[in-house]
Protein backbone atom coordinates (compact mmCIF):
# COMPACT_ATOMS: atom_id res chain seq x y z
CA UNK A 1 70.90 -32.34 128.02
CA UNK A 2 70.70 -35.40 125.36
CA UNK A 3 69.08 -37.85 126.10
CA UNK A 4 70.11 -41.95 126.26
CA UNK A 5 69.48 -42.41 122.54
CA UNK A 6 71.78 -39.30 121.29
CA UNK A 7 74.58 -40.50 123.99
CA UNK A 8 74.64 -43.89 121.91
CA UNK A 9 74.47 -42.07 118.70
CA UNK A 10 71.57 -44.07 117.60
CA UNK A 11 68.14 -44.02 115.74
CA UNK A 12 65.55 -46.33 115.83
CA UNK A 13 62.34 -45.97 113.57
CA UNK A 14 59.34 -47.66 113.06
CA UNK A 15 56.65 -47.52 110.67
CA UNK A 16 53.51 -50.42 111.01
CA UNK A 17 56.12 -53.90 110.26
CA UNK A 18 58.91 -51.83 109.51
CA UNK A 19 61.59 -51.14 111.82
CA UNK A 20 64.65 -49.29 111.15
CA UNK A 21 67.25 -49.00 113.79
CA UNK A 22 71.25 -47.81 113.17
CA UNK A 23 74.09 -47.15 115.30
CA UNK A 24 77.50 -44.93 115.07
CA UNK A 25 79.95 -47.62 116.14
CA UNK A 26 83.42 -47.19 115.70
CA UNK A 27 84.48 -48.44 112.32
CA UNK A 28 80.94 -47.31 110.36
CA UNK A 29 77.08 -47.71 110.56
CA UNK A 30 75.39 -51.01 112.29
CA UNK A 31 72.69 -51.33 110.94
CA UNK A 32 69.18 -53.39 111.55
CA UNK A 33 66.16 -53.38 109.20
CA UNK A 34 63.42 -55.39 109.45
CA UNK A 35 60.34 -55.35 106.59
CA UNK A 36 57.55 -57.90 105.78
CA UNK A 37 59.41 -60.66 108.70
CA UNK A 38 62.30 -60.63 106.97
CA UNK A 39 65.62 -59.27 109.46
CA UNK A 40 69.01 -57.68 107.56
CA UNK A 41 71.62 -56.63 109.53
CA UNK A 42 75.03 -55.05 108.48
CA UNK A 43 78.04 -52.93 109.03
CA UNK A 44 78.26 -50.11 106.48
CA UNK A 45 81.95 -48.91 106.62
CA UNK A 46 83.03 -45.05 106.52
CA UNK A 47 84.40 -44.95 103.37
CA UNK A 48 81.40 -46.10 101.95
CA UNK A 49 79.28 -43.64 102.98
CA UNK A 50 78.16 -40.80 101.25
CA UNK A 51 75.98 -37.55 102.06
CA UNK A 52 74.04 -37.39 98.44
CA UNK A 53 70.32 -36.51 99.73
CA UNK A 54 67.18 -36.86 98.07
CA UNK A 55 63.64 -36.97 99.66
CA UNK A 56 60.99 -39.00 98.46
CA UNK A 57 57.17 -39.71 98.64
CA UNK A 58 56.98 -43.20 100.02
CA UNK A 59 54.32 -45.46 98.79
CA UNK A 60 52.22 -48.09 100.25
CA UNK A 61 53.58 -51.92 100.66
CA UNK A 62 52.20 -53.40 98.30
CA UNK A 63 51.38 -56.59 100.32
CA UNK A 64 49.87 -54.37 102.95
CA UNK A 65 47.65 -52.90 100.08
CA UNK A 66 46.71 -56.22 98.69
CA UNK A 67 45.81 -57.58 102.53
CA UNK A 68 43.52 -54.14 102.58
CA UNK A 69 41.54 -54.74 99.27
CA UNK A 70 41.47 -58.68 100.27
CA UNK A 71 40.26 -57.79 103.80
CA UNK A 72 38.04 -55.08 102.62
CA UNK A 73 35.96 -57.50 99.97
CA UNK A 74 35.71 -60.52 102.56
CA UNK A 75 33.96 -57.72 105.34
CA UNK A 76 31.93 -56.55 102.50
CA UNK A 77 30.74 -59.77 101.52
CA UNK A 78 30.02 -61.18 105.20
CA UNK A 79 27.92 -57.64 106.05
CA UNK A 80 25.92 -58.31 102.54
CA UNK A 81 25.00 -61.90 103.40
CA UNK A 82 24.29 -60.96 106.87
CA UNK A 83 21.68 -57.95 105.70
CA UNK A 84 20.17 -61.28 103.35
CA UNK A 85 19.49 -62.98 106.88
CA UNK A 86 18.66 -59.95 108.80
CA UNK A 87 15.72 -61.85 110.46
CA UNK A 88 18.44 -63.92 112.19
CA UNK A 89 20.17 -61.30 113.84
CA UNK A 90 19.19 -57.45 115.77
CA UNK A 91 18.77 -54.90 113.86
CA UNK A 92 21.01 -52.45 116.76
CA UNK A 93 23.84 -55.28 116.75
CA UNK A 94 24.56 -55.22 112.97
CA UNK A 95 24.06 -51.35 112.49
CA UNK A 96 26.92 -51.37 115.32
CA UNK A 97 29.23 -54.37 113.82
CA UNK A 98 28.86 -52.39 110.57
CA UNK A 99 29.84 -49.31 111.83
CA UNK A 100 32.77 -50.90 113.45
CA UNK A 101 34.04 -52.62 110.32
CA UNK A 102 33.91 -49.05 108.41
CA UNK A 103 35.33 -47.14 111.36
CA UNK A 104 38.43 -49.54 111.58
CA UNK A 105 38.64 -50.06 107.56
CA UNK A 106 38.64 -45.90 107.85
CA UNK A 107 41.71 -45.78 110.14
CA UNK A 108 43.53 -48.71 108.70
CA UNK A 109 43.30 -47.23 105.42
CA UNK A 110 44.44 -43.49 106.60
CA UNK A 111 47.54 -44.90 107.68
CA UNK A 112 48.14 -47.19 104.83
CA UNK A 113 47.49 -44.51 102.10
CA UNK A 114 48.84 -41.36 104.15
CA UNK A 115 51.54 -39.72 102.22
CA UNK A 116 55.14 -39.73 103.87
CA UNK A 117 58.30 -38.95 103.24
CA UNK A 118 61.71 -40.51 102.99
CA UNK A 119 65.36 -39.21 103.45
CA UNK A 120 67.80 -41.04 101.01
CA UNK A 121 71.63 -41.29 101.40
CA UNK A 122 72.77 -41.92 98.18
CA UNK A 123 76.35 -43.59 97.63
CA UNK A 124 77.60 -47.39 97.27
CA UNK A 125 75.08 -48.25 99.81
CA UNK A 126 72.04 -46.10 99.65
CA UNK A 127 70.47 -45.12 103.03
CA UNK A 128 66.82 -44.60 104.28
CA UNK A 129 65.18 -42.55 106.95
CA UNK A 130 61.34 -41.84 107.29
CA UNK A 131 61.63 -38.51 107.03
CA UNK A 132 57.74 -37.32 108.60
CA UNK A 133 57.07 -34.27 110.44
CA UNK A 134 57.87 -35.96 113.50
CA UNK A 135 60.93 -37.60 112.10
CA UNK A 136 62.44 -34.71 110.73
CA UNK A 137 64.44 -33.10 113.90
CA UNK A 138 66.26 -36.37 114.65
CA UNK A 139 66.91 -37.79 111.60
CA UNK A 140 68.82 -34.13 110.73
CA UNK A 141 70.62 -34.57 113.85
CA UNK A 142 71.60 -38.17 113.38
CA UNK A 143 73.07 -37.09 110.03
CA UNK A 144 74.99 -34.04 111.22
CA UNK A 145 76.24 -36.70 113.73
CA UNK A 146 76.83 -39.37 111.29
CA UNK A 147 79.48 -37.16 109.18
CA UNK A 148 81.04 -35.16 112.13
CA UNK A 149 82.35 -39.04 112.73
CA UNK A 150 82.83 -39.99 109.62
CA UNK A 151 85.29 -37.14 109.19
CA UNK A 152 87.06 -37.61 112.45
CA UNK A 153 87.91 -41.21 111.55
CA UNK A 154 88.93 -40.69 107.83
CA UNK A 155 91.23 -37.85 109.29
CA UNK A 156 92.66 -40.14 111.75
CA UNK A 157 92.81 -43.20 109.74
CA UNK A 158 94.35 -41.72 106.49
CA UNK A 159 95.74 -38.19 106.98
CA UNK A 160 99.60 -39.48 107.52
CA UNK A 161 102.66 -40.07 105.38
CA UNK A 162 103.17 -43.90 105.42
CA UNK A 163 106.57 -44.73 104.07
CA UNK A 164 105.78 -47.96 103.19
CA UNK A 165 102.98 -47.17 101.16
CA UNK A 166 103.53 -46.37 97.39
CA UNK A 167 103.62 -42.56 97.10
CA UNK A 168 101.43 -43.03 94.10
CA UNK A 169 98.92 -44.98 96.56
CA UNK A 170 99.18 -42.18 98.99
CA UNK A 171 98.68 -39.26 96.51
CA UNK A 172 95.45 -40.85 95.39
CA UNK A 173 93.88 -41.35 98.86
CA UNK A 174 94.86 -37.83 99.56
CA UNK A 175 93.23 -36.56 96.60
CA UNK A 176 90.44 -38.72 97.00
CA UNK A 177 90.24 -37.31 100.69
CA UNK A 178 89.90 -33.49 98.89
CA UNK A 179 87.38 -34.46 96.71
CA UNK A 180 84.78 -36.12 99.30
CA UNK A 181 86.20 -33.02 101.44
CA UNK A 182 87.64 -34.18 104.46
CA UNK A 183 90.46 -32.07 104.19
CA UNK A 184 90.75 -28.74 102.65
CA UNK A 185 92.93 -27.34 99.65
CA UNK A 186 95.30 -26.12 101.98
CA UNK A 187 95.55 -29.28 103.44
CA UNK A 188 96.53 -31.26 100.83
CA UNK A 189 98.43 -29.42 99.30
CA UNK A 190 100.81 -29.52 102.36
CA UNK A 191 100.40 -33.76 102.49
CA UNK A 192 101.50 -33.11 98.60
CA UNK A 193 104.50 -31.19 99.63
CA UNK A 194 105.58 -33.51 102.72
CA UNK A 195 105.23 -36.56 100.33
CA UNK A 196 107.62 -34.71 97.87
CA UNK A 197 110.05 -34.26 100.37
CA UNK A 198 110.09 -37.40 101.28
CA UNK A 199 110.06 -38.96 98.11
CA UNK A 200 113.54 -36.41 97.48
CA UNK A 201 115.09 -37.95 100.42
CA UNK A 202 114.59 -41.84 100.17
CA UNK A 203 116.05 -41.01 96.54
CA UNK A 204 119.28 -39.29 97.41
């Protein structure tokens, strides 16, 4: 049984300030990033998207990285000066404030520097999914998903003799149809053969 996020066709990700989030609607991909405070949110249409993957090694913010180093010196310094004036302060409380500081630098820093992956969509409006061990499962799923739509629509929408349409017009989104293959060979060629008849017709 799927559960409430797969019946809204929808994935959400998050990594530290990062958020990810898009949704299937029924025209294209909503989408809703949000990175370093800054919100962007958009409607990527079918025909725009493309199925061109590429994984990736994703590397640190670098404003993250700079707040580390920054934050890293400052603690540094203020344990340094405090060992200086060690007659003002136990001996038990700054062993334990000092092994504090290095125990959360430690885990800050694992997940700041840990390697991770990205999935990239490539086309006129490039994609990204974290693409972790974790992440992997649904974000395969959410792109199966993603162009079992996709198809259905462009089908729907375009796969139809319009006679007020240019036949020229037609041919090309037909073609263009084959090529990104949402219909077959056999396929077009009979939209080919039904446009010729109908071009033979309106002409006699």
């Amino acid at each position: 049984m799927k559960n409430a996020k797969h019946e809204l066709r929808q994935i959400f990700q998050k990594k530290g300030k990062e958020t990810r989030k898009y949704t299937i609607s029924d025209i294209g991909l909503e989408t809703e990033i949000t990175n370093n405070g800054q919100f962007q949110a958009s409607t990527v249409q079918f025909e725009e998207i493309e199925f061109n993957e590429m994984l990736v090694r994703r590397s640190p913010n670098p404003a993250e990285v700079g707040l580390f180093i920054s934050v890293f010196v400052n603690l540094l310094l203020i344990v340094f000066l405090l060992y200086q004036n060690i007659s003002f302060i136990d001996d038990k409380i700054l062993s334990g404030m000092t092994m504090g500081v290095i125990g959360g630098l430690s885990v800050w820093s694992f997940q700041l520097f840990k390697k991770e992956k990205e999935k990239i969509l490539k086309g006129p409006q490039n994609l990204f999914f974290f693409y972790g061990k974790n992440e992997k499962d649904e974000v395969d799923w959410f792109i199966k998903e993603l162009k079992s739509v996709q198809r259905e629509y462009v089908r729907e929408k375009y796969m139809r003799i319009d006679d007020l349409l240019p036949h020229e017009t037609q041919e090309q989104t037909f073609y263009w149809m084959y090529k990104r293959r949402f219909i077959s060979r056999s396929e077009l060629e009979i939209l080919f053969d039904e446009l010729g008849n109908r071009k033979i017709i309106r002409g006699k």
